[in-house]
Protein backbone atom coordinates (compact mmCIF):
# COMPACT_ATOMS: atom_id res chain seq x y z
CA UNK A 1 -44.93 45.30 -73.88
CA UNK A 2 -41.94 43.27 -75.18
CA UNK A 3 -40.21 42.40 -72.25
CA UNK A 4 -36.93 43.10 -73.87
CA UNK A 5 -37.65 46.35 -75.32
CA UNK A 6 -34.98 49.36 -74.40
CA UNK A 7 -35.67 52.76 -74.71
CA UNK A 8 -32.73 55.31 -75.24
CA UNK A 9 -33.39 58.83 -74.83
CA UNK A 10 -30.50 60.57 -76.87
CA UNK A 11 -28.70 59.91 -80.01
CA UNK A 12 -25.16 61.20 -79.13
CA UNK A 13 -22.08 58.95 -78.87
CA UNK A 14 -23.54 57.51 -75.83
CA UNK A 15 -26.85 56.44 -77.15
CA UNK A 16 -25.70 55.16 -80.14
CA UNK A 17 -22.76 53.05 -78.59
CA UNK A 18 -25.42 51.52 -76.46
CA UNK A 19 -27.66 50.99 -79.30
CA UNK A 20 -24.76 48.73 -81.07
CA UNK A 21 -23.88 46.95 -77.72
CA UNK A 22 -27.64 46.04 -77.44
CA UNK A 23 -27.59 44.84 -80.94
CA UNK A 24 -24.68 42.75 -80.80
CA UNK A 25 -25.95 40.80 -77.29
CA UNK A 26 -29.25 40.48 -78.86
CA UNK A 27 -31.54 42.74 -77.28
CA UNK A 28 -33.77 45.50 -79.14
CA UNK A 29 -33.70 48.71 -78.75
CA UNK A 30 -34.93 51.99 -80.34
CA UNK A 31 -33.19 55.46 -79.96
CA UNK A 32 -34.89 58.73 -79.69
CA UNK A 33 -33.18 62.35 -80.56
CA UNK A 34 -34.95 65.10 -80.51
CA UNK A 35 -32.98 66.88 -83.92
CA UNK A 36 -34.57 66.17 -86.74
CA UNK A 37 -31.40 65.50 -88.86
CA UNK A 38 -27.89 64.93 -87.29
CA UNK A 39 -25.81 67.00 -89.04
CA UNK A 40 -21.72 66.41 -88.59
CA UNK A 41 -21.22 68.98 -85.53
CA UNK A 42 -18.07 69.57 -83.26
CA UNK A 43 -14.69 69.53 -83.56
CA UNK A 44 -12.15 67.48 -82.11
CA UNK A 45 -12.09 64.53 -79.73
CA UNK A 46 -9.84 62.03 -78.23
CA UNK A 47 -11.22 58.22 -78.36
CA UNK A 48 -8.87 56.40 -75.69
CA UNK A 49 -7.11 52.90 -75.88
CA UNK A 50 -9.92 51.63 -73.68
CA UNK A 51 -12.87 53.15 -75.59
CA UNK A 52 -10.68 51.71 -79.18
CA UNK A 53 -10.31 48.18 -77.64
CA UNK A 54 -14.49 48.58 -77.44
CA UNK A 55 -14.90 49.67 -80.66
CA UNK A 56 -12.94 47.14 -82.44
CA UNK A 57 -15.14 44.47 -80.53
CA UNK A 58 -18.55 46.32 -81.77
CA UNK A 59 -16.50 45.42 -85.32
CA UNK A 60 -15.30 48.97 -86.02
CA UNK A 61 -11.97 48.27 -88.19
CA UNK A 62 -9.11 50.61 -87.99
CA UNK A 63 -9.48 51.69 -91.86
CA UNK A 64 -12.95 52.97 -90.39
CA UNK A 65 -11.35 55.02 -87.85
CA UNK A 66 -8.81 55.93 -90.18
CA UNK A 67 -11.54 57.87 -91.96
CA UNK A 68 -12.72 60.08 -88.79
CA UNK A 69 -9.48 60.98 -87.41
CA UNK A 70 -5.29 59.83 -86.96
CA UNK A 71 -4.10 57.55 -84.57
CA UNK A 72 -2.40 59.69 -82.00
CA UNK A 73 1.50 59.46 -81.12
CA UNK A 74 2.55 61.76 -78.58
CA UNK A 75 0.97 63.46 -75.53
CA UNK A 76 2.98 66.94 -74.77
CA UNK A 77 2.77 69.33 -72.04
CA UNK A 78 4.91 72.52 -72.80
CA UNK A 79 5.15 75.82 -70.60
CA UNK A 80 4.43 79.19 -71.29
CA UNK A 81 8.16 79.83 -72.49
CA UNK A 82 8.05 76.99 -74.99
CA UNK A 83 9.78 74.63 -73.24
CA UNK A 84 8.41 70.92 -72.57
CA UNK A 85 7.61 69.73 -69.12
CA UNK A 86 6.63 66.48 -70.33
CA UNK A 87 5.98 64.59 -73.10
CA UNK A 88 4.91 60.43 -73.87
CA UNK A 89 4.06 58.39 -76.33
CA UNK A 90 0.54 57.32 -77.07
CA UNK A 91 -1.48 54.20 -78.06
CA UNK A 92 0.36 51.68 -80.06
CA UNK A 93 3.42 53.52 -79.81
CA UNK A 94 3.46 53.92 -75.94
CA UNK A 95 2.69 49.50 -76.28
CA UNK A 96 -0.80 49.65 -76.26
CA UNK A 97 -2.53 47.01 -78.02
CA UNK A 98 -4.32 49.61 -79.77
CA UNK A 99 -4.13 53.05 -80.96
CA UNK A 100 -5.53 56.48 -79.27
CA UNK A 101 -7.23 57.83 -82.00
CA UNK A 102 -8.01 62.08 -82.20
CA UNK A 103 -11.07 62.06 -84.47
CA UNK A 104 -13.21 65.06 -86.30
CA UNK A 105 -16.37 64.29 -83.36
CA UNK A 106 -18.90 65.39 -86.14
CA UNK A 107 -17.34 62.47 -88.85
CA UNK A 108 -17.26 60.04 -85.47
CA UNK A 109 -21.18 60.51 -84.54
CA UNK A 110 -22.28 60.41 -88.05
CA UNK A 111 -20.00 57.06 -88.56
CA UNK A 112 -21.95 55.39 -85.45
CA UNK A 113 -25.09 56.79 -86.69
CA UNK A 114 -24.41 54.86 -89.92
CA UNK A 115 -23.84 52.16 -88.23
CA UNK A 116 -26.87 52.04 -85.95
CA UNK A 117 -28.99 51.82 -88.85
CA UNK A 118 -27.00 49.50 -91.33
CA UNK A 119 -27.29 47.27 -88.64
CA UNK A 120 -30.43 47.89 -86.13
CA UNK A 121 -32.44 49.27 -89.10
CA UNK A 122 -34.26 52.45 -90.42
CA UNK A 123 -36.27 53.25 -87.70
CA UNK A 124 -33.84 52.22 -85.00
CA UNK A 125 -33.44 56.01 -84.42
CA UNK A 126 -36.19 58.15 -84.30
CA UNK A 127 -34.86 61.59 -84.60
CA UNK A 128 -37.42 64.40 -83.69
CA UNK A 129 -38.34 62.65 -81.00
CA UNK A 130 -37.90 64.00 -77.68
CA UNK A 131 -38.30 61.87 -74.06
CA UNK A 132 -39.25 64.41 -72.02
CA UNK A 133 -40.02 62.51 -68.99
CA UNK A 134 -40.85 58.50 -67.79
CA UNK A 135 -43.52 56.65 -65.49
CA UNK A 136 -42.65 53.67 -63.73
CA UNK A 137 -44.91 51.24 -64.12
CA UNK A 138 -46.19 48.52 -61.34
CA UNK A 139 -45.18 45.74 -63.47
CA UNK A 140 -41.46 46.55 -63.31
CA UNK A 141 -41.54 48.41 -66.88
CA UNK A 142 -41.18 51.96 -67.67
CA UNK A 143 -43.07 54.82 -69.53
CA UNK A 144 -41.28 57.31 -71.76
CA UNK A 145 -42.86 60.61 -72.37
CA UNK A 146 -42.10 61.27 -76.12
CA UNK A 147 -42.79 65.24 -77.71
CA UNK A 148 -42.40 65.23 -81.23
CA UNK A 149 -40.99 67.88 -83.39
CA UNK A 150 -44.36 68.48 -84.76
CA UNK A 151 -45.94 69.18 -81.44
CA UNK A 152 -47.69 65.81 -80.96
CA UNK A 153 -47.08 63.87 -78.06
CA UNK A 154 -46.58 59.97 -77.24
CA UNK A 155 -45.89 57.26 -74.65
CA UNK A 156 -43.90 54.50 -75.33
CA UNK A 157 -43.48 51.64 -72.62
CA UNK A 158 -40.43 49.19 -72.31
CA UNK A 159 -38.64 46.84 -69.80
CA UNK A 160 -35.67 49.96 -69.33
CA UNK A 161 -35.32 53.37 -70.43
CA UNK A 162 -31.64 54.93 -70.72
CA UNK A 163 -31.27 58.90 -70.26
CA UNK A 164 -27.94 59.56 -72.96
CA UNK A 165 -29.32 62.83 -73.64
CA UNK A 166 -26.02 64.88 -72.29
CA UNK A 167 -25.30 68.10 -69.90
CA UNK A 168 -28.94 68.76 -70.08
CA UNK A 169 -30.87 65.86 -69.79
CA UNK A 170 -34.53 65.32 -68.83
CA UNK A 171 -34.49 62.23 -67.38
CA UNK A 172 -31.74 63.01 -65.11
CA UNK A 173 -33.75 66.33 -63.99
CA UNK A 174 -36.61 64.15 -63.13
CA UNK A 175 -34.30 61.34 -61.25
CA UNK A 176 -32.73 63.99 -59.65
CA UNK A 177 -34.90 66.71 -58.75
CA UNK A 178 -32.63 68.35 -56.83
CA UNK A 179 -29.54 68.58 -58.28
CA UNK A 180 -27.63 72.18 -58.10
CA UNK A 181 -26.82 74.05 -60.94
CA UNK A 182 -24.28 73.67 -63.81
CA UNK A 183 -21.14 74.37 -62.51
CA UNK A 184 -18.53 76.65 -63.86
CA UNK A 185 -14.88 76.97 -63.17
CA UNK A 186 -13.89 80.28 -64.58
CA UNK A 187 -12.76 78.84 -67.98
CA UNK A 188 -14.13 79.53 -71.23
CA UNK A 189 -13.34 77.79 -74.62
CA UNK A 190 -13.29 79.02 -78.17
CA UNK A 191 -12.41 76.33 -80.31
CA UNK A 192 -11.69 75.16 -83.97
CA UNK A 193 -10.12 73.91 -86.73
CA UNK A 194 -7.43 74.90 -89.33
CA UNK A 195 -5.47 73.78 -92.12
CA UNK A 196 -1.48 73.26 -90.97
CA UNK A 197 1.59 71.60 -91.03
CA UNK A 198 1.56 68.83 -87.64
CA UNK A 199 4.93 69.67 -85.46
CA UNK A 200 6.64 67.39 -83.48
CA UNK A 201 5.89 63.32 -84.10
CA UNK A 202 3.07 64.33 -87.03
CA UNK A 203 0.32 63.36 -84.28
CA UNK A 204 1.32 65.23 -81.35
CA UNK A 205 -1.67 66.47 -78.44
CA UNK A 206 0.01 69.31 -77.16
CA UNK A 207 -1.20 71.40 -73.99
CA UNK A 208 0.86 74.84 -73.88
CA UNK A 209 0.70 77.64 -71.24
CA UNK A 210 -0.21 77.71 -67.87
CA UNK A 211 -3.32 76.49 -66.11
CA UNK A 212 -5.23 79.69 -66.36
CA UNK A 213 -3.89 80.73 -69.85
CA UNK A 214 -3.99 78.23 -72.51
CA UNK A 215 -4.03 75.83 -76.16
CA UNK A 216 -4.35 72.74 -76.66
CA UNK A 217 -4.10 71.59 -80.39
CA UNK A 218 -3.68 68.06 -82.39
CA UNK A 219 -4.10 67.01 -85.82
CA UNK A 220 -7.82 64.93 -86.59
CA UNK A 221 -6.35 64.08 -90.20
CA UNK A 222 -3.84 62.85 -91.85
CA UNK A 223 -1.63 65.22 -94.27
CA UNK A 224 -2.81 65.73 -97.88
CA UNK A 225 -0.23 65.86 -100.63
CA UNK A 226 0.94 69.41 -99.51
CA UNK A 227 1.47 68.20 -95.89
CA UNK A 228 -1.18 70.27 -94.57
CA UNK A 229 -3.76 68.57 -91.92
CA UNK A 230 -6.65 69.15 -90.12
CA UNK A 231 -5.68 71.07 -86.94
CA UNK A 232 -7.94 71.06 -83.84
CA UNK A 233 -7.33 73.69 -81.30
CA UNK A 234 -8.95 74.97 -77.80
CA UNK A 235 -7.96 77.98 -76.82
CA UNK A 236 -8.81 78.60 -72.69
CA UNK A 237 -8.96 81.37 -70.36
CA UNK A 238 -9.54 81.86 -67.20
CA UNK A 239 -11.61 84.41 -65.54
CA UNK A 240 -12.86 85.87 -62.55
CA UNK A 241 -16.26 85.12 -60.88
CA UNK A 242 -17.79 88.46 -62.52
CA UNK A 243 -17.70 86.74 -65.99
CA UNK A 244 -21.12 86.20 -67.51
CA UNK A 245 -20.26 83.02 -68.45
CA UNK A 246 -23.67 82.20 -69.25
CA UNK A 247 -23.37 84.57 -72.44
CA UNK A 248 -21.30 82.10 -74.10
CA UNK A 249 -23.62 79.25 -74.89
CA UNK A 250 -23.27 75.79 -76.06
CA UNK A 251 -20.49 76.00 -79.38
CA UNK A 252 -21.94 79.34 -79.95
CA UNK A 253 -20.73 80.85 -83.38
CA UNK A 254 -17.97 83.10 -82.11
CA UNK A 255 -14.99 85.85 -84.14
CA UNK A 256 -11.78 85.55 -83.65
CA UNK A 257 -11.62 89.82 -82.81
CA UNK A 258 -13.58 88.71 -79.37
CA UNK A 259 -10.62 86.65 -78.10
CA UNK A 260 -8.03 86.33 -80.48
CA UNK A 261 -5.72 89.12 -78.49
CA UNK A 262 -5.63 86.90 -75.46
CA UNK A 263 -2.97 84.94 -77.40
CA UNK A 264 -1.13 86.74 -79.24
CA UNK A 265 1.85 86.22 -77.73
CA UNK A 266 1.50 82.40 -78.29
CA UNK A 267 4.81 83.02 -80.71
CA UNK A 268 7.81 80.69 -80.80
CA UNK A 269 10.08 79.60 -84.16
CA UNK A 270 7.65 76.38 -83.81
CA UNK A 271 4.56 77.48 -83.61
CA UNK A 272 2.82 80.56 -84.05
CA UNK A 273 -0.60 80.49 -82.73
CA UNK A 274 -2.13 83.82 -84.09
CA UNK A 275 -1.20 82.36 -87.41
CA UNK A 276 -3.00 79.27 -87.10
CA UNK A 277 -5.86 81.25 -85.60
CA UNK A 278 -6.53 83.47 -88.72
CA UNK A 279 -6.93 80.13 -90.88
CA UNK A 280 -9.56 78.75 -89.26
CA UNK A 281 -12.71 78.57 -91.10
CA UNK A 282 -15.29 78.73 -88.03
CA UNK A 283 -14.65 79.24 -84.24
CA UNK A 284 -17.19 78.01 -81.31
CA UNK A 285 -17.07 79.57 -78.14
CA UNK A 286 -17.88 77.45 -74.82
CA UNK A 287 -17.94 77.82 -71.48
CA UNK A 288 -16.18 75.05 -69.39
CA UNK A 289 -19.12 73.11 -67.05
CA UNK A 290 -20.24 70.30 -65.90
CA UNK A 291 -21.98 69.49 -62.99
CA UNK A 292 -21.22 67.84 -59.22
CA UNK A 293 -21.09 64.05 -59.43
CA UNK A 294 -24.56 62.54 -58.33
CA UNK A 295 -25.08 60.03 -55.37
CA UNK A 296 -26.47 57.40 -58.41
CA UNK A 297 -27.03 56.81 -61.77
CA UNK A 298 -30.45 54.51 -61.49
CA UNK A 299 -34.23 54.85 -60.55
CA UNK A 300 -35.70 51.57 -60.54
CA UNK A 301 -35.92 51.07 -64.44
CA UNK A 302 -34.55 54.02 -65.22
CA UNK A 303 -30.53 54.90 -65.76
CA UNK A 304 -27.94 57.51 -66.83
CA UNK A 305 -25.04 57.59 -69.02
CA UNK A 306 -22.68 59.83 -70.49
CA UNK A 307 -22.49 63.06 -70.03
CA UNK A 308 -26.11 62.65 -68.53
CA UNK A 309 -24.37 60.42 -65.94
CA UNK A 310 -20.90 62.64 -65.66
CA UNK A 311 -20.72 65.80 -67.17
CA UNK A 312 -16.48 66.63 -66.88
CA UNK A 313 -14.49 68.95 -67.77
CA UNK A 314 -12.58 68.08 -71.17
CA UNK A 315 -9.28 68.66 -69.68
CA UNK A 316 -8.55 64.78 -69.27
CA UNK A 317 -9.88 64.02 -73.03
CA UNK A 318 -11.52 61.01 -71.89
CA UNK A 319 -15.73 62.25 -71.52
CA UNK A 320 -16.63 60.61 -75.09
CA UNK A 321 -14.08 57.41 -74.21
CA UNK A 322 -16.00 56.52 -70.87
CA UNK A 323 -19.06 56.84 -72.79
CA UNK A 324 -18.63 54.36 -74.81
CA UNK A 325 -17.09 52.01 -71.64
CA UNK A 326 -20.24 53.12 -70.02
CA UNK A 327 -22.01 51.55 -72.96
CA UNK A 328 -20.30 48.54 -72.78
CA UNK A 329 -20.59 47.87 -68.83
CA UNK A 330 -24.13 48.03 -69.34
CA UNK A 331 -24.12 44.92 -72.31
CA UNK A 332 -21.75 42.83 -69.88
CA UNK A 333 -23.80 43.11 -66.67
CA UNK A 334 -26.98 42.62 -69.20
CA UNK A 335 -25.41 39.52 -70.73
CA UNK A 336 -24.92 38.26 -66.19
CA UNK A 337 -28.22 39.64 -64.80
CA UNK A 338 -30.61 39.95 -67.75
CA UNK A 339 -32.60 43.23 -68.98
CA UNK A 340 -33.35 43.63 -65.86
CA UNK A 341 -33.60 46.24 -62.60
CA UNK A 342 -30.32 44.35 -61.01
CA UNK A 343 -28.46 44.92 -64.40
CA UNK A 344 -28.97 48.60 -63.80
CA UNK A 345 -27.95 48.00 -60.32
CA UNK A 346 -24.82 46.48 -60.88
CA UNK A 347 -24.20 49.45 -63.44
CA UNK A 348 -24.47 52.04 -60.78
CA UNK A 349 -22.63 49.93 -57.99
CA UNK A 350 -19.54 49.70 -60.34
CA UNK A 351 -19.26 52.89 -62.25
CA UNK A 352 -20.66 55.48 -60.64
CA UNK A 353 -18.62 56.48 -57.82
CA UNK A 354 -15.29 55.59 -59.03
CA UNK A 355 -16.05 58.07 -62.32
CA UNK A 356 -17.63 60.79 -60.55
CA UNK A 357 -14.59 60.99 -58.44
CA UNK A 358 -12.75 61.01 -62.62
CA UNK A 359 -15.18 63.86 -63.09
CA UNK A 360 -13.93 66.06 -59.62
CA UNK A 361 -10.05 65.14 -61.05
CA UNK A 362 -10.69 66.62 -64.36
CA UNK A 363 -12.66 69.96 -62.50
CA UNK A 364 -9.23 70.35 -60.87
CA UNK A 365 -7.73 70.07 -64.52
CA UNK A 366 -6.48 66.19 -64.93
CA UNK A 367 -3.81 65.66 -66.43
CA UNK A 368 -3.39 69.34 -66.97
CA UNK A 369 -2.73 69.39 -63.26
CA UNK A 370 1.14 69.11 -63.82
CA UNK A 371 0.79 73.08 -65.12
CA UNK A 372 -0.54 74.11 -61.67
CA UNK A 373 2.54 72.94 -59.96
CA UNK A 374 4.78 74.76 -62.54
CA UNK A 375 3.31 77.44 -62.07
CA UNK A 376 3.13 77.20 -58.72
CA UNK A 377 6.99 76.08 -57.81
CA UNK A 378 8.00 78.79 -60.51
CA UNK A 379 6.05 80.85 -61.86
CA UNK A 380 5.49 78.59 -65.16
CA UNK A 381 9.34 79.90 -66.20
CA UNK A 382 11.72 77.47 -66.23
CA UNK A 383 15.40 76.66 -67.96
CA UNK A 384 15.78 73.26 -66.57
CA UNK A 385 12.12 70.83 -65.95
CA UNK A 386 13.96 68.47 -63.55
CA UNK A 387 14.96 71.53 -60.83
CA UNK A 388 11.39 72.01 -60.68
CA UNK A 389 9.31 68.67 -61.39
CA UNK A 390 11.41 65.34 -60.99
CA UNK A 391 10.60 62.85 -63.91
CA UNK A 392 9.61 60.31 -61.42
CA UNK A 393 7.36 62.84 -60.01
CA UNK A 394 5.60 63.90 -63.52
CA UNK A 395 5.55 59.75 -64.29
CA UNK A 396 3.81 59.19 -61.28
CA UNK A 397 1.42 62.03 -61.42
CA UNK A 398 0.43 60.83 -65.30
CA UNK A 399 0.48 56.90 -64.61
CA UNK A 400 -2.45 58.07 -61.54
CA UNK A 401 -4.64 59.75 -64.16
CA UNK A 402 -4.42 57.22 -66.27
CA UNK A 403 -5.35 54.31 -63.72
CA UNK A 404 -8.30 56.52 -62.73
CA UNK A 405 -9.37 57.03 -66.12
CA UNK A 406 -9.29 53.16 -67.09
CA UNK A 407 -6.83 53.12 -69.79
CA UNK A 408 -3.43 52.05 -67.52
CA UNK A 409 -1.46 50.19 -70.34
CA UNK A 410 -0.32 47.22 -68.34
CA UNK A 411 -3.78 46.07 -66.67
CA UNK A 412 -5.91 47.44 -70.07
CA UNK A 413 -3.40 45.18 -72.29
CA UNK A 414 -4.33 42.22 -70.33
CA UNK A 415 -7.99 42.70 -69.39
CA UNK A 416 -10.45 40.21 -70.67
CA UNK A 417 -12.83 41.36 -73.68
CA UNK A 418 -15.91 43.46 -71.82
CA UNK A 419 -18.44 41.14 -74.07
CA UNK A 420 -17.26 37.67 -75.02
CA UNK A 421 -17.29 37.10 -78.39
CA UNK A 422 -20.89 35.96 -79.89
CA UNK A 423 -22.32 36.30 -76.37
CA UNK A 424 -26.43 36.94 -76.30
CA UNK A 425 -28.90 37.61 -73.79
CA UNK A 426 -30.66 34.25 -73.35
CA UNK A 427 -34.70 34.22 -73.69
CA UNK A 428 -34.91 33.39 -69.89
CA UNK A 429 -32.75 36.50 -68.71
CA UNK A 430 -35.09 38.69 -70.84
C-alpha cells in the first residue's frame, strides 16, 4: 500500500476540490465516478466569497471564473406585490476581498474536471468506477469496493477513503446504517435557463414571492452584444403532505404545461415571469430534500463530505461553497496531523456540528426566512417594508446567516489563508 494513497469516491465538486487540495499539499490521490463521461449538467449555482477566496488559492484566476459564470452584485428579496423587502450588495461590491460568483454548475464541474487532470494526470479520475462499499483494514488502511461499468469488480486499498459521492452515497449508507430517510419539506423545484435582459444592478439574485410560492432567478453570463444573458431561474411550490413527491426525480426532464400555471401571475412592468418561462430551452423538475444532519462525518479511515456529509436545502445558496471549504479543512488539518485517522478526526470535531446545524437553518428556508415573517406579520402585502420589518431587524437577521454560513465579510476579509502558500505534507506525517 502507499501509505499516502487517498481514495475519493465521487467526482462532483466535492471530490474534485479535494483532489486539487491533495495535489497542491503533496499527497496522491485518485478519484472514482461511477459515469462514464461527465457531461456539463445543471444549471445555476452560487460559489460564495469564502468558497472564491479557496479557489483563487488552488490558482483558479478570475478570467477562469469569468468563463463559468458573472460575479454577482446584488442579493434581493422582493414580495409577492413587487415590492422589495430587502436588498444588499454582494462580493466585491458589498467590500469583500473577492467576488460571489453565480456560475452555469455544468461549465464549473467540467472546469475542475479539467483541472484535475491537467494537473493530477489522466488517470487521476477514473470515471465508471463505482465504490460501492470499504473494509477497514487492521493496519490502519482502508479497502474500497470498486464495480465497474462493465460489470467487473475490484478492491483498491489506501491510507483514507473519502465518500463525495452526494445525496445518495454508499459509503455514508454503510457508516451510517441507520440513518432515516430523505427528507422532504413540501417544496418542489422546476428549474432552468433562458435568454434575457438582467434587471436591476445587471447581476442581481432575486428571491420573489412568499415562502410557499416562489422564483428565484440571476444571470450565470454576462450580456452578448444584444444585451441578452443567461438567466437561471427556480421556480418553488409548496405542497401538502399528499404530494408524491417521489414522482419528481433527480432534474427529471420536465414541460412547462405541468407547472407553468402556478405562476402566471408572476407579472409586474419589470418582470414578467411567464415570459421568461416560454424561452427556456429545457426545464428540470426537483423535489426539495436533504436529509437530518448526522451525529459524525468519520469511521476510523473513512470520511464524508459534501452533500454526502450535509445534504441542505438550496435556499441559502451556499451547499456547493461549503464543499469546497470542506475540501480545504481537510488539506489544512492534513498539512497539522498528517494523512492520518486524527486528520479525519479533527475534520469531524470542527465541521460537522456547526454545518449540520447550517443544514437545519436552510430546511427552515435561510435566508429566505425573512419571507416567513412577511408573510406572517402581513400577509406578504405591504406599502411600506419598515411598518412591518425594521431595517435593523432584516440586517440582523441576514448578518446571522451569513456568520453561520462562514462568509461574514469582516472576520472572512481578515482570516488567514486555509493552506499557507507552498505548504506540503512532510514524508514523516505521511
Amino acid at each position: 500500500m502507499q501509505h499516502n494513497r487517498v481514495l475519493i469516491a465521487g467526482g462532483g465538486i466535492a471530490g474534485l476540490s479535494l483532489a486539487l487540495t491533495l495535489d497542491q499539499i503533496g499527497v496522491s490521490c485518485t478519484v472514482y465516478e461511477s459515469v462514464r463521461t461527465l457531461r456539463p449538467l445543471g444549471v445555476g449555482i452560487n460559489i460564495q466569497p469564502n468558497a472564491t477566496r479557496e479557489l483563487q488559492d488552488l490558482g483558479f484566476t478570475e478570467g477562469e471564473l469569468d468563463e463559468v459564470g458573472i460575479p454577482a452584485l446584488e442579493w434581493a428579496l422582493v414580495g409577492l406585490n413587487g415590492k422589495d423587502i430587502y436588498a444588499e450588495p454582494r462580493g466585491k461590491l458589498a467590500g469583500y476581498s473577492w467576488h460571489q460568483y453565480a456560475v452555469h454548475r455544468g461549465k464549473f464541474h467540467t472546469m475542475l474536471y479539467r483541472k484535475v487532470l491537467e494537473r493530477l494526470g489522466p488517470n487521476s479520475v477514473q470515471l465508471g468506477h463505482k465504490i460501492s462499499g470499504y473494509r477497514k483494514e487492521a493496519d490502519g488502511s482502508v479497502t474500497a469496493q470498486l464495480v465497474r461499468a462493465d460489470g467487473t469488480s475490484g478492491e483498491v486499498t489506501a491510507a483514507l477513503l473519502f465518500g463525495a459521492e452526494g445525496i445518495h452515497s454508499e459509503v455514508r449508507a454503510q457508516m451510517h446504517p441507520g440513518q432515516p430517510d430523505i427528507h422532504w419539506g413540501g417544496t418542489i423545484m422546476w428549474r432552468g435557463t433562458a435568454r434575457s435582459v438582467p434587471i436591476r444592478s445587471g447581476s442581481s439574485f432575486v428571491g420573489l414571492g412568499t415562502s410557499r410560492h416562489r422564483v428565484v432567478f440571476y444571470p450565470i453570463s454576462q450580456p452578448d452584444e444584444n444585451g441578452l444573458a443567461d438567466i437561471n431561474w427556480i421556480a418553488e411550490k409548496s405542497f401538502d403532505d399528499t404530494h408524491d413527491w417521489t414522482k419528481s426525480g433527480w432534474f427529471r426532464q420536465a414541460h412547462l404545461a405541468d407547472f407553468a400555471h402556478e405562476f402566471k401571475d408572476f407579472v409586474y412592468d419589470w418582470f414578467d415571469l411567464p415570459a421568461l418561462l416560454q424561452r427556456s430551452d429545457v426545464v428540470y423538475e426537483n423535489p426539495m430534500i436533504d436529509r437530518d444532519p448526522l451525529p459524525g462525518w468519520v469511521d476510523g479511515p473513512v470520511a464524508l463530505l459534501g452533500d454526502a456529509a450535509h445534504p441542505m436545502y438550496p435556499t441559502g445558496s451556499n451547499g456547493a461553497s461549503q464543499a469546497i471549504v470542506d475540501a480545504r479543512v481537510i488539506g489544512r488539518l492534513m498539512l497539522e496531523n498528517g494523512v492520518s485517522q486524527d486528520c479525519l478526526r479533527a475534520y469531524d470535531e470542527q465541521l460537522c456540528k456547526p454545518v449540520g446545524s447550517l443544514a437545519l437553518r436552510n430546511r427552515g428556508a435561510g435566508p429566505f426566512g425573512l419571507l416567513n415573517m412577511v408573510e406572517d406579520r402581513c400577509g406578504g402585502v405591504f406599502d411600506n417594508i419598515d411598518d412591518v420589518i425594521s431595517p435593523a431587524e432584516r440586517s440582523e437577521f441576514m448578518l446571522a446567516y451569513q456568520k453561520a454560513a462562514g462568509f461574514a465579510r469582516d472576520t472572512l476579509n481578515k482570516a488567514e489563508r486555509t493552506i499557507p502558500e507552498g505548504a506540503k505534507v512532510t514524508e514523516h506525517a505521511v
